[in-house]
N, C-alpha and C. Protein backbone atom coordinates (compact mmCIF):
# COMPACT_ATOMS: atom_id res chain seq x y z
N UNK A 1 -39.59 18.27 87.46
CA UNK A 1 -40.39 17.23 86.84
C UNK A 1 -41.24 17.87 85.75
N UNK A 2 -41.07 17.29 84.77
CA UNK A 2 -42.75 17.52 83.47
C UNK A 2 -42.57 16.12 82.85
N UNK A 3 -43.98 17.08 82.45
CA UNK A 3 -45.41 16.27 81.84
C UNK A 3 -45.49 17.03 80.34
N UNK A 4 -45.67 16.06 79.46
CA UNK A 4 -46.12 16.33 77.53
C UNK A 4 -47.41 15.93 77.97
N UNK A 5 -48.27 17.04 77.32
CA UNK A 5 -49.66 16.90 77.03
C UNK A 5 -49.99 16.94 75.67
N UNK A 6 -49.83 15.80 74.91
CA UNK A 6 -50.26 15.26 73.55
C UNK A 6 -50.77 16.14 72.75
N UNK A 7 -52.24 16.60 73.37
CA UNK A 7 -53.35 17.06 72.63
C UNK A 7 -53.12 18.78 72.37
N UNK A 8 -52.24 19.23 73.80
CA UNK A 8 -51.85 20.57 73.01
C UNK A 8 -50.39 20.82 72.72
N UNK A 9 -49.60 19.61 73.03
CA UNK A 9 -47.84 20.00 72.61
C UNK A 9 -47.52 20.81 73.42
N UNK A 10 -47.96 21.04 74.84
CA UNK A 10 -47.08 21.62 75.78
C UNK A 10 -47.07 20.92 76.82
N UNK A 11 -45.22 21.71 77.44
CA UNK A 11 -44.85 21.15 78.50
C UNK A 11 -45.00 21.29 80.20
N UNK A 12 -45.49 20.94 81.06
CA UNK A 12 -45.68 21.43 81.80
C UNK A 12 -44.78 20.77 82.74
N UNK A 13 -43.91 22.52 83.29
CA UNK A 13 -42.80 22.02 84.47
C UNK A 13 -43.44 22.15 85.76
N UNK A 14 -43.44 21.06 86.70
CA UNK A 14 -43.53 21.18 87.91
C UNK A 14 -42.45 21.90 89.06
N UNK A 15 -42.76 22.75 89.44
CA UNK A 15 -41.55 23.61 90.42
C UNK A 15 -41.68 23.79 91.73
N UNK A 16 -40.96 23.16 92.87
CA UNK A 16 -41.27 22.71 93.99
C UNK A 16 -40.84 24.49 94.38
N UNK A 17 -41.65 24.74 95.79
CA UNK A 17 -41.24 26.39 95.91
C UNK A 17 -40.32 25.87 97.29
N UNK A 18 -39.34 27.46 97.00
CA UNK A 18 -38.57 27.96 97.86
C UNK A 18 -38.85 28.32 99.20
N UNK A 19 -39.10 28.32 100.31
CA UNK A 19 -39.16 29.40 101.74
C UNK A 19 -38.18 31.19 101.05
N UNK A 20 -38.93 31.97 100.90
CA UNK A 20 -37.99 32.63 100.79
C UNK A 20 -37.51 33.69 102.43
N UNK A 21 -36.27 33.63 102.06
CA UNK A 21 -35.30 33.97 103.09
C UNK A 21 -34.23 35.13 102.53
N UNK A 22 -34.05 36.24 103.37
CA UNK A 22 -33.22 36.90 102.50
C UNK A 22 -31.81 36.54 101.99
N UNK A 23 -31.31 35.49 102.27
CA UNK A 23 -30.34 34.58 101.83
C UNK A 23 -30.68 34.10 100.47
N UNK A 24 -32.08 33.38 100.26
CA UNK A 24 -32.76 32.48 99.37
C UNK A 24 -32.74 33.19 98.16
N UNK A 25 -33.44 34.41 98.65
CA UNK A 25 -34.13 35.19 97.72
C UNK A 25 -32.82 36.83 97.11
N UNK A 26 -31.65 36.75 97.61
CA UNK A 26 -30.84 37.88 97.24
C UNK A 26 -30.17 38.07 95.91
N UNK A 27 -30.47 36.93 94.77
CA UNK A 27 -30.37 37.17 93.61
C UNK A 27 -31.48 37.79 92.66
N UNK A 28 -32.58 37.83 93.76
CA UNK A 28 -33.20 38.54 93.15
C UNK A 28 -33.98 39.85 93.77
N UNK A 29 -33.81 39.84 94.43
CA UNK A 29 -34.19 41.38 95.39
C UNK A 29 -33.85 40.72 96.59
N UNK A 30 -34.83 41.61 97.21
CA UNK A 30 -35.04 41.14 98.84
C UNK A 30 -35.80 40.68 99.28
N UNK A 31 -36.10 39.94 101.24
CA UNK A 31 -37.00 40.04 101.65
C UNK A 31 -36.86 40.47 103.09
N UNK A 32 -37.95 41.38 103.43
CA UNK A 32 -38.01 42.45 103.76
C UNK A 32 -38.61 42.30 105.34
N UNK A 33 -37.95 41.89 106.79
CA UNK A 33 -38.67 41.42 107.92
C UNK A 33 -39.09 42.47 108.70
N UNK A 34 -39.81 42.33 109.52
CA UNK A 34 -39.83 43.37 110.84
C UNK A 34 -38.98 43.57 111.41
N UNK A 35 -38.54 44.70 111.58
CA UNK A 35 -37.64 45.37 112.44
C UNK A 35 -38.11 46.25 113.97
N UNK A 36 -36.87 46.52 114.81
CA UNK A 36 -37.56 47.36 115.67
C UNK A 36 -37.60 48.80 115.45
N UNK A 37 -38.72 49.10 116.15
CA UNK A 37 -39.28 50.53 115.69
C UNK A 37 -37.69 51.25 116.37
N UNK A 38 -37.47 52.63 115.86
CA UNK A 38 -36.34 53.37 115.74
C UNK A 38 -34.95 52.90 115.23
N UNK A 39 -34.66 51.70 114.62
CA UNK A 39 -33.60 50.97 114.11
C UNK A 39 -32.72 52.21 112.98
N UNK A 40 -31.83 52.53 113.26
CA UNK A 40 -31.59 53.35 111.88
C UNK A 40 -31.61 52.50 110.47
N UNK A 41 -31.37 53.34 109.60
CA UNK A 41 -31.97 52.71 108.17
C UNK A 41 -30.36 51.69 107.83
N UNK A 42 -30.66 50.81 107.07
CA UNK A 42 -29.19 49.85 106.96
C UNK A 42 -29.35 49.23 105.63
N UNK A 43 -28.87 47.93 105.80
CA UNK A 43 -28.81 46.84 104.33
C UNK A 43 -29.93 45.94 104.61
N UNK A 44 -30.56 45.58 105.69
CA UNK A 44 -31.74 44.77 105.98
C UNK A 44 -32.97 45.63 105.22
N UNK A 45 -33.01 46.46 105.20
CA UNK A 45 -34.15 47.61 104.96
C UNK A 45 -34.11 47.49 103.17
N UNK A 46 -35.34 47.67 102.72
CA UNK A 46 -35.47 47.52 101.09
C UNK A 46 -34.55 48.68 100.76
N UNK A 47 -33.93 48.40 99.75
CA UNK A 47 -32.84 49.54 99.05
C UNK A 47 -33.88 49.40 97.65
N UNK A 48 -34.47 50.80 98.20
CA UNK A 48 -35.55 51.16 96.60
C UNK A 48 -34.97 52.29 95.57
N UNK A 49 -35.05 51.96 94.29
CA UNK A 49 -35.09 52.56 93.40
C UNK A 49 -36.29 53.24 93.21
N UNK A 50 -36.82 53.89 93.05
CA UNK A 50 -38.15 54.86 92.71
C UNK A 50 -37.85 56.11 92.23
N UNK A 51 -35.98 56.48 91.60
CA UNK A 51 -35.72 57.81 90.91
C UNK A 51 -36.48 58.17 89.57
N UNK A 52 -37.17 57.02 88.76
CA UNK A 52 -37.86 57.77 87.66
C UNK A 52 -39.18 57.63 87.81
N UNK A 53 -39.96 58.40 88.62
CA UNK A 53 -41.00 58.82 88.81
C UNK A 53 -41.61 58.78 90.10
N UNK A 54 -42.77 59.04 89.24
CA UNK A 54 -43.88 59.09 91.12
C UNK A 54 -44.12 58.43 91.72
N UNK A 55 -43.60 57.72 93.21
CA UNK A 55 -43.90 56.70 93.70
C UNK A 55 -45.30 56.02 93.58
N UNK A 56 -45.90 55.01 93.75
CA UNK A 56 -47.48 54.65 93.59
C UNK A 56 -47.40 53.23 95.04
N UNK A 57 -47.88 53.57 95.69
CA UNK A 57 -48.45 52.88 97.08
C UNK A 57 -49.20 52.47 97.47
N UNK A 58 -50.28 50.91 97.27
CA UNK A 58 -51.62 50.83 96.98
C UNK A 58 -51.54 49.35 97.25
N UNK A 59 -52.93 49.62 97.86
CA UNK A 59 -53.61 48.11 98.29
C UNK A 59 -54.31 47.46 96.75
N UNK A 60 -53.46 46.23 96.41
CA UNK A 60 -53.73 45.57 95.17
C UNK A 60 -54.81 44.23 95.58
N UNK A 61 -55.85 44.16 94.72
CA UNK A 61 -57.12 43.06 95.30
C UNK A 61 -56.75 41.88 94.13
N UNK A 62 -56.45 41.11 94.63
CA UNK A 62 -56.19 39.87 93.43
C UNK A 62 -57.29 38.75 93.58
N UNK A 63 -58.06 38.27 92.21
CA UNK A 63 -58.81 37.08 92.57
C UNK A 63 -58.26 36.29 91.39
N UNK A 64 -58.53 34.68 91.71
CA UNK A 64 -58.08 33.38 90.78
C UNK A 64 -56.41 33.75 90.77
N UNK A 65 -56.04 33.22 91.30
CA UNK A 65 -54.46 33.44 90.72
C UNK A 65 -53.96 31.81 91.00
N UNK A 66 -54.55 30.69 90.52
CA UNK A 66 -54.23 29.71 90.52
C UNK A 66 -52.47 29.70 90.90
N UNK A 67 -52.01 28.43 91.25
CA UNK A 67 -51.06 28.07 91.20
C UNK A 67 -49.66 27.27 90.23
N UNK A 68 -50.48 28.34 88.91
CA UNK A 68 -49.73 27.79 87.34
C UNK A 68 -49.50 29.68 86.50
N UNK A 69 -48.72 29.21 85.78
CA UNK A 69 -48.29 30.42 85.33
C UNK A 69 -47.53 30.22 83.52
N UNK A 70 -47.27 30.93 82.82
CA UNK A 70 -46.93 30.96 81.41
C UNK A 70 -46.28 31.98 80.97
N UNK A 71 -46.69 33.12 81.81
CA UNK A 71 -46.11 34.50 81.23
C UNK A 71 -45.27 35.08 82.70
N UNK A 72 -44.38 35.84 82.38
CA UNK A 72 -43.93 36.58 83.37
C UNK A 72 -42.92 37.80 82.85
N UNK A 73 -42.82 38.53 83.79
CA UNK A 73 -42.68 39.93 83.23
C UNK A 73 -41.51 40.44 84.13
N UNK A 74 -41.23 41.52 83.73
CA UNK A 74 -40.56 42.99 84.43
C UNK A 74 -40.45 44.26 84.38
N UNK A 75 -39.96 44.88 85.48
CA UNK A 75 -39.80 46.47 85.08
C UNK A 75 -38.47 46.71 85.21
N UNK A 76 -37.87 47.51 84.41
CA UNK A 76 -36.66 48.12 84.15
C UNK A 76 -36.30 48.99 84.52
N UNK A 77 -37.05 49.91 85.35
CA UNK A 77 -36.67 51.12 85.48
C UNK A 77 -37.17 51.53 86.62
N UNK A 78 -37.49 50.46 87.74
CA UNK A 78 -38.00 50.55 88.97
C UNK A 78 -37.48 49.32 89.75
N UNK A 79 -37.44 49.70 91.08
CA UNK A 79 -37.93 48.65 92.03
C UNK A 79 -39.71 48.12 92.69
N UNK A 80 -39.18 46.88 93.19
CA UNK A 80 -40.71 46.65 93.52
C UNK A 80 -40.83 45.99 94.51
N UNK A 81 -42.29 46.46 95.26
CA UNK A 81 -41.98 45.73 96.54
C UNK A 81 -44.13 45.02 96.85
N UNK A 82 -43.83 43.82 97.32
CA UNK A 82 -45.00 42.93 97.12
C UNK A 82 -45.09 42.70 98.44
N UNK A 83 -46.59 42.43 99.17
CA UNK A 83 -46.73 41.75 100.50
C UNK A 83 -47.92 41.93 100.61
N UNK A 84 -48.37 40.12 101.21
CA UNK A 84 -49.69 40.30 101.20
C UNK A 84 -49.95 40.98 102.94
N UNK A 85 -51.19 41.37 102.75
CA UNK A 85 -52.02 42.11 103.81
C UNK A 85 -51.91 41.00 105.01
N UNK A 86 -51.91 41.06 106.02
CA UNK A 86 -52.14 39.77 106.52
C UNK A 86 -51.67 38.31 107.01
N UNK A 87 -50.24 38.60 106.28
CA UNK A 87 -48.92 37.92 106.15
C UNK A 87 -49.67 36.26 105.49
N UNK A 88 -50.35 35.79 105.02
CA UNK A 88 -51.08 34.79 104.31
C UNK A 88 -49.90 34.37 103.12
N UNK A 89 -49.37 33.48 103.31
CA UNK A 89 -49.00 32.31 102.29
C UNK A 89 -49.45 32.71 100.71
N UNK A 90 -48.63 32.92 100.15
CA UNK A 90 -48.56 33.28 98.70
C UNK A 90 -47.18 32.87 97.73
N UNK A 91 -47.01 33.26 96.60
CA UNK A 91 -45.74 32.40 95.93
C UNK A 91 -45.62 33.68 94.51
N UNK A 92 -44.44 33.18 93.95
CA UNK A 92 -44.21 34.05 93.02
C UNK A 92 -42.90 33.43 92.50
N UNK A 93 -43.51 33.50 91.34
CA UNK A 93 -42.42 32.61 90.02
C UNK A 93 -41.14 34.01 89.93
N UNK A 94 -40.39 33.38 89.71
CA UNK A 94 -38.91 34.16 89.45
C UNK A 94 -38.11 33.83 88.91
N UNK A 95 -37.87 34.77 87.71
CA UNK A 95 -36.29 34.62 87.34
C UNK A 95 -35.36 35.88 87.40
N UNK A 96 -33.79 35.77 86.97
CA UNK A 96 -33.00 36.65 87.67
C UNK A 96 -32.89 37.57 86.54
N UNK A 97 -33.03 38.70 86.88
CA UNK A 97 -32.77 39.88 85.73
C UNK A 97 -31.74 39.90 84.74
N UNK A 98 -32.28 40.13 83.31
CA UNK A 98 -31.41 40.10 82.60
C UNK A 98 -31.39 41.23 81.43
N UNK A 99 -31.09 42.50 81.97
CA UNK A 99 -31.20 43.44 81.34
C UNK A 99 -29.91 43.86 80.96
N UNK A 100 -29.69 44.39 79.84
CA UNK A 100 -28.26 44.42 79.04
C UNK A 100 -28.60 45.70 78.12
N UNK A 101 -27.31 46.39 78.60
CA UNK A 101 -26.71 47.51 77.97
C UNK A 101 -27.00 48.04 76.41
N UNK A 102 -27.17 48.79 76.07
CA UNK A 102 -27.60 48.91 74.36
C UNK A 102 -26.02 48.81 73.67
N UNK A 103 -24.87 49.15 74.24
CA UNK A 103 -23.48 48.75 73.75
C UNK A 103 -23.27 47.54 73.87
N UNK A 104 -23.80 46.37 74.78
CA UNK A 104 -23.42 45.15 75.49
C UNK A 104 -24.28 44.73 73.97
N UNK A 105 -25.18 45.00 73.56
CA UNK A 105 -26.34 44.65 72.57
C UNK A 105 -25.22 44.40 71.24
N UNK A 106 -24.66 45.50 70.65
CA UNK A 106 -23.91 45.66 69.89
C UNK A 106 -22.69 45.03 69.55
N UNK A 107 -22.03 44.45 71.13
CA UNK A 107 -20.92 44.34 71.10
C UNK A 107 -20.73 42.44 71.13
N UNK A 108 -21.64 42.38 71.76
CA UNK A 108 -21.46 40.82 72.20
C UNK A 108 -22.25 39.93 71.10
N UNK A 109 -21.80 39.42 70.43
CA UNK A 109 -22.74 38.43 69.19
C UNK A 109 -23.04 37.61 69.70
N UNK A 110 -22.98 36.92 70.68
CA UNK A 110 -23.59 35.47 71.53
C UNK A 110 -24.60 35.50 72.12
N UNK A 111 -24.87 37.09 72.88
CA UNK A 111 -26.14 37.44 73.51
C UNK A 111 -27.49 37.66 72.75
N UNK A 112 -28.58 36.53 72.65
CA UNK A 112 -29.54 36.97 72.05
C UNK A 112 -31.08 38.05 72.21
N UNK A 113 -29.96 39.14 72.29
CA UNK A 113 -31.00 40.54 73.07
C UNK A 113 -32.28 40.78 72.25
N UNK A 114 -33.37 41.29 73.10
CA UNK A 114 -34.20 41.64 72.60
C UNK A 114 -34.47 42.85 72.58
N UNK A 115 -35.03 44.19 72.18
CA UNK A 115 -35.52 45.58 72.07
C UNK A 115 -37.05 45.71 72.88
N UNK A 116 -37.61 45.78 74.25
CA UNK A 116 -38.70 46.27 74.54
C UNK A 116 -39.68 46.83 74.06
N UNK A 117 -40.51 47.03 73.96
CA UNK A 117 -41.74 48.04 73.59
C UNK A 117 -41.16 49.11 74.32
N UNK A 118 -40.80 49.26 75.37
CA UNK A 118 -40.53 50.04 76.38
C UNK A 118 -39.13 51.25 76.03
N UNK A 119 -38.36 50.15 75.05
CA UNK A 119 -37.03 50.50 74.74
C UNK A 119 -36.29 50.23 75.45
N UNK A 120 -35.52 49.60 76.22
CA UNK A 120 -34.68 49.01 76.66
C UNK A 120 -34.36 47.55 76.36
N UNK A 121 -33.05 46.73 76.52
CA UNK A 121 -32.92 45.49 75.59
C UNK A 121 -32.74 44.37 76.95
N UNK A 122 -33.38 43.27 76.32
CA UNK A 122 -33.03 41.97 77.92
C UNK A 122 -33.07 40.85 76.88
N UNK A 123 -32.51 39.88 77.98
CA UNK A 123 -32.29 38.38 76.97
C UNK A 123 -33.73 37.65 77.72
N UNK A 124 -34.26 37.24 77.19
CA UNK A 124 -35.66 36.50 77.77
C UNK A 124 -35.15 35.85 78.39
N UNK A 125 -35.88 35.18 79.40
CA UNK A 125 -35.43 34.38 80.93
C UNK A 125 -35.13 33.00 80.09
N UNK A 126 -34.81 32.07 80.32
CA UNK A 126 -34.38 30.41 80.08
C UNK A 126 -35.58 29.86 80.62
N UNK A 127 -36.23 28.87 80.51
CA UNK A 127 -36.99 27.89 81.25
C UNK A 127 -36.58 27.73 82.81
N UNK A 128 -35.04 26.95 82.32
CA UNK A 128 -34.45 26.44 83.81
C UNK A 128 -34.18 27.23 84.76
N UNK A 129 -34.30 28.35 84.57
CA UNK A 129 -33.95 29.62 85.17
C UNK A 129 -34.76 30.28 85.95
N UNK A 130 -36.40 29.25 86.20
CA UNK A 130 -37.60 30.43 86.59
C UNK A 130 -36.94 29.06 87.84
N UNK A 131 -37.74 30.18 88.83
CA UNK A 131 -37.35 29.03 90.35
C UNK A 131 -39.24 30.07 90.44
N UNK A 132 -39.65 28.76 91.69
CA UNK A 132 -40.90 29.56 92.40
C UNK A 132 -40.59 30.00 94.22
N UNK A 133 -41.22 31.15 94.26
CA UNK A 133 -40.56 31.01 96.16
C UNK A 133 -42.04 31.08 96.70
N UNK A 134 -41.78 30.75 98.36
CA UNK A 134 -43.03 30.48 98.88
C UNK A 134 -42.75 31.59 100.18
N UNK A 135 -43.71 32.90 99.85
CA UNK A 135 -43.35 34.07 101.13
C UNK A 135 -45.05 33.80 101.82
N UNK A 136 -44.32 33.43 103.37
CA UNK A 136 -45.59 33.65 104.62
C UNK A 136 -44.91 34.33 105.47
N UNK A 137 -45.82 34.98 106.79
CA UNK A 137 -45.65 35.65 107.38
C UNK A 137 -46.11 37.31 107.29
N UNK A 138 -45.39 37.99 108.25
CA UNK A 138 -45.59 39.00 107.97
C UNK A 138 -44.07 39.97 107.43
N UNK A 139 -43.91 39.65 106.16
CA UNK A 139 -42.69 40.18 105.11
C UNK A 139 -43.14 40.77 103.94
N UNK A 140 -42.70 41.50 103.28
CA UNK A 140 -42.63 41.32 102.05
C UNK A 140 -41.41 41.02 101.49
N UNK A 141 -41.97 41.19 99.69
CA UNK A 141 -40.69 41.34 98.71
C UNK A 141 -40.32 42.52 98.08
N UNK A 142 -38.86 42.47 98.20
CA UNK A 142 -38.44 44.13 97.11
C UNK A 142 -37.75 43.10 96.08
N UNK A 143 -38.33 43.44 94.52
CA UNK A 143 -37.90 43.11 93.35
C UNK A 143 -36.94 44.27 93.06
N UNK A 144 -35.35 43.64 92.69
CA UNK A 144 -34.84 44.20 92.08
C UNK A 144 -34.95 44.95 90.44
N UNK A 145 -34.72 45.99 89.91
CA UNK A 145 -34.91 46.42 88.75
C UNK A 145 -34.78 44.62 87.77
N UNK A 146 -35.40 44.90 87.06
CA UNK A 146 -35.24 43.78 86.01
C UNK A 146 -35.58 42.33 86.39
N UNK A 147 -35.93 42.23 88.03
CA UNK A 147 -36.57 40.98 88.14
C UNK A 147 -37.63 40.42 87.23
N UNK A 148 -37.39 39.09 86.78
CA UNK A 148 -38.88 38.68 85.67
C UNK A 148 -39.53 38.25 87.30
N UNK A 149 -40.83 38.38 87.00
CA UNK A 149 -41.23 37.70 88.08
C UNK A 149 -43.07 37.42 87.70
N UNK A 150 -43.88 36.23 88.21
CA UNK A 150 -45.50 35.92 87.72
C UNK A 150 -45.85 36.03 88.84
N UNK A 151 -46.78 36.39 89.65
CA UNK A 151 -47.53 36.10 90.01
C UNK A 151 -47.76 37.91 90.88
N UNK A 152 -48.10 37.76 91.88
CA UNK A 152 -48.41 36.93 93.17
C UNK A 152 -49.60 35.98 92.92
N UNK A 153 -49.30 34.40 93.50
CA UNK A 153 -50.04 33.15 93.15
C UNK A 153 -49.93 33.15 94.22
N UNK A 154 -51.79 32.10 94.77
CA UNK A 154 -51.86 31.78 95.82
C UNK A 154 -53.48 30.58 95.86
N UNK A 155 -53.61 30.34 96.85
CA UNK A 155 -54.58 29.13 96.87
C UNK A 155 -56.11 30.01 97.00
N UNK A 156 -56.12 30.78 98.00
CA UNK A 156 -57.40 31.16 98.62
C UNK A 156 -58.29 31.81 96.82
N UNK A 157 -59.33 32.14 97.02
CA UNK A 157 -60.22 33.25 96.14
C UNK A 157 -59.78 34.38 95.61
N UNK A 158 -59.61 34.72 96.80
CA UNK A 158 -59.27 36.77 96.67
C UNK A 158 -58.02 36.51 97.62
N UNK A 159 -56.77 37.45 97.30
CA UNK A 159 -56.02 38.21 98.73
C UNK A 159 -55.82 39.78 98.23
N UNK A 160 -55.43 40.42 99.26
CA UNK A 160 -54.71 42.24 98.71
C UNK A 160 -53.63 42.03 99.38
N UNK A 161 -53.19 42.72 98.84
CA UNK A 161 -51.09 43.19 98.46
C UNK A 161 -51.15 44.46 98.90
N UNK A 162 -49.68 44.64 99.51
CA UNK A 162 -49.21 46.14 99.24
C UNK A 162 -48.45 46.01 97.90
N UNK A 163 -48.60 47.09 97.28
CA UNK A 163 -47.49 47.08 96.30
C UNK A 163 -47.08 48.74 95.92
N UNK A 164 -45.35 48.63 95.88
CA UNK A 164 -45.12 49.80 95.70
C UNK A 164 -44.49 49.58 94.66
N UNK A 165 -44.64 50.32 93.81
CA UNK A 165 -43.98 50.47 92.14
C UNK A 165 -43.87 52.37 91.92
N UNK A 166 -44.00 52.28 90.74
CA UNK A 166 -44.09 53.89 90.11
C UNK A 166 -45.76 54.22 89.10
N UNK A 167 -45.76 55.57 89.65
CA UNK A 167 -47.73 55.88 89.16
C UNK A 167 -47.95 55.13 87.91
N UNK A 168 -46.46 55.10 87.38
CA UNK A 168 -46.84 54.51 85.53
C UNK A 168 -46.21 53.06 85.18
N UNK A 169 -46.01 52.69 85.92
CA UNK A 169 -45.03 51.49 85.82
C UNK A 169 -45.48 50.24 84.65
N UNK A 170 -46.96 50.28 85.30
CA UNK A 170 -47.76 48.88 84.13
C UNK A 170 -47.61 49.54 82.55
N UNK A 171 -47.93 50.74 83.02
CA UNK A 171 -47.91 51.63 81.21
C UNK A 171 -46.91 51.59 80.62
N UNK A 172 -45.58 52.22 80.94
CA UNK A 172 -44.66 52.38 80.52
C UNK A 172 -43.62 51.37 80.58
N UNK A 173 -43.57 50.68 81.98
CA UNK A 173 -42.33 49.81 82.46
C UNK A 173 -42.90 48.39 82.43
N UNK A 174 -43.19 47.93 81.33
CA UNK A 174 -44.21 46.30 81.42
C UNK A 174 -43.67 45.63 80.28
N UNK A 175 -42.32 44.76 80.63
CA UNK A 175 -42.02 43.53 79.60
C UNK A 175 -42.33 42.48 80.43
N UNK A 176 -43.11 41.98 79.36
CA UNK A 176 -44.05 40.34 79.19
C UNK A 176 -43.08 39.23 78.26
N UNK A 177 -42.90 38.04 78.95
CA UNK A 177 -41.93 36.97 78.00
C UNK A 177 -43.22 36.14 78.36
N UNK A 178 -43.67 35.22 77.53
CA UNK A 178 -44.66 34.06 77.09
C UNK A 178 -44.44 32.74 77.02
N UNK A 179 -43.84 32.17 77.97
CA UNK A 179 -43.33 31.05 77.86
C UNK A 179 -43.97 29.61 76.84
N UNK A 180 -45.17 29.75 76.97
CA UNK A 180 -46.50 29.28 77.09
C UNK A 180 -46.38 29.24 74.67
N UNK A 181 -46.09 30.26 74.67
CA UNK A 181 -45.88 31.28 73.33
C UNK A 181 -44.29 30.87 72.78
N UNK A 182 -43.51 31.12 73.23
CA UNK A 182 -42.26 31.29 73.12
C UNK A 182 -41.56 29.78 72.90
N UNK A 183 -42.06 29.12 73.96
CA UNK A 183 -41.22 27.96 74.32
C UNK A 183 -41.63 26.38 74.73
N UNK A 184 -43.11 26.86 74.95
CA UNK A 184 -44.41 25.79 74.94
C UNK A 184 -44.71 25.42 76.28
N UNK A 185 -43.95 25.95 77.37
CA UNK A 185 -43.99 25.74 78.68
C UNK A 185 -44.98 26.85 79.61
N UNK A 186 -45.50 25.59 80.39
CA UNK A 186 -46.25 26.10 81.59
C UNK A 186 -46.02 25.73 82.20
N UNK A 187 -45.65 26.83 83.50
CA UNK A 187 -45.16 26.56 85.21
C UNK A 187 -46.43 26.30 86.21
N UNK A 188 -46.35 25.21 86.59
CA UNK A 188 -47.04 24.65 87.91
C UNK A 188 -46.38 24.41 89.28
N UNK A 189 -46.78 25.06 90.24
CA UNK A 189 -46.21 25.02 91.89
C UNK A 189 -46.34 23.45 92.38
N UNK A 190 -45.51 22.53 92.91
CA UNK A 190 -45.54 21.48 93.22
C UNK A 190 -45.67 21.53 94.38
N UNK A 191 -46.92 21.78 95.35
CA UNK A 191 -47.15 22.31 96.43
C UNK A 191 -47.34 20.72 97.01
């Protein structure tokens, strides 16, 4: 569902959220349940990338993270893994990675690639393409390399996250698409 708002010429899509389930959620990473203690390691278990650099492991404090969004981002050169403290009801806009080859760049004239700050090339996400999911409990998420993904969004004030990325990830590994900028759209959770 959207809404035209006259006075500033943007669109605002309403996006009903997902339950995510590792079924739900396997186009774009994982999600990540309790297991029993001594289980050997398998395909249920996050399959992390963390080969270019120093892992970084840290309790993240988030305040205002309304339930609307405009921008959303990725890293290219990592995996990522999100969960709130507490297993508390939270959400996170998603779209499916679209990172493309610097030959794929060259070769394919239909693909409208872009060049990173970062240096690496992706096709900006589509509108129709962002889905929102809704993770409670006690889970997290592993973002696959190149997931776009906004938030973590949620209702309360404040929550903290685990989040595992790489020591440099925001510095080095941080493409931002602007929907808001780009395309005139703002995402709202149809909670």
């Amino acid at each position: 569902m959207e809404s035209k708002n006259p006075k500033s010429e943007l669109t605002v899509m309403k996006l009903k959220p997902i339950e995510a389930t590792p079924e739900s959620f396997k186009e774009f990473g994982q999600v990540i349940e309790a297991s029993p203690d001594g289980e050997k390691f398998g395909p249920t278990d996050a399959q992390l990338d963390l080969s270019k650099g120093i892992p970084r492991f840290y309790i993240m404090n988030l305040q205002n993270r309304p339930l609307k969004f405009s921008t959303i981002t990725h890293h290219a050169s990592v995996t990522q893994c999100l969960g709130s403290i507490g297993g508390h009801v939270w959400y996170l806009g998603i779209a499916k990675p679209s990172l493309v080859d610097s030959e794929e760049v060259k070769n394919e004239k239909g693909k409208i690639a872009v060049q990173s700050r970062c240096g690496h090339f992706y096709v900006p996400p589509a509108v129709d393409d962002v889905r929102v999911f809704r993770i409670a409990g006690p889970k997290f998420i592993k973002l696959n390399r190149g997931t776009w993904h906004a938030g973590p969004l949620f209702k309360a004030d404040a929550m903290d996250f685990y989040n595992l990325e790489l020591s440099n990830t925001n510095v080095v590994d941080h493409t931002t698409h602007v929907f808001k900028k780009e395309n005139g759209v703002i995402f709202s959770i149809d909670e």
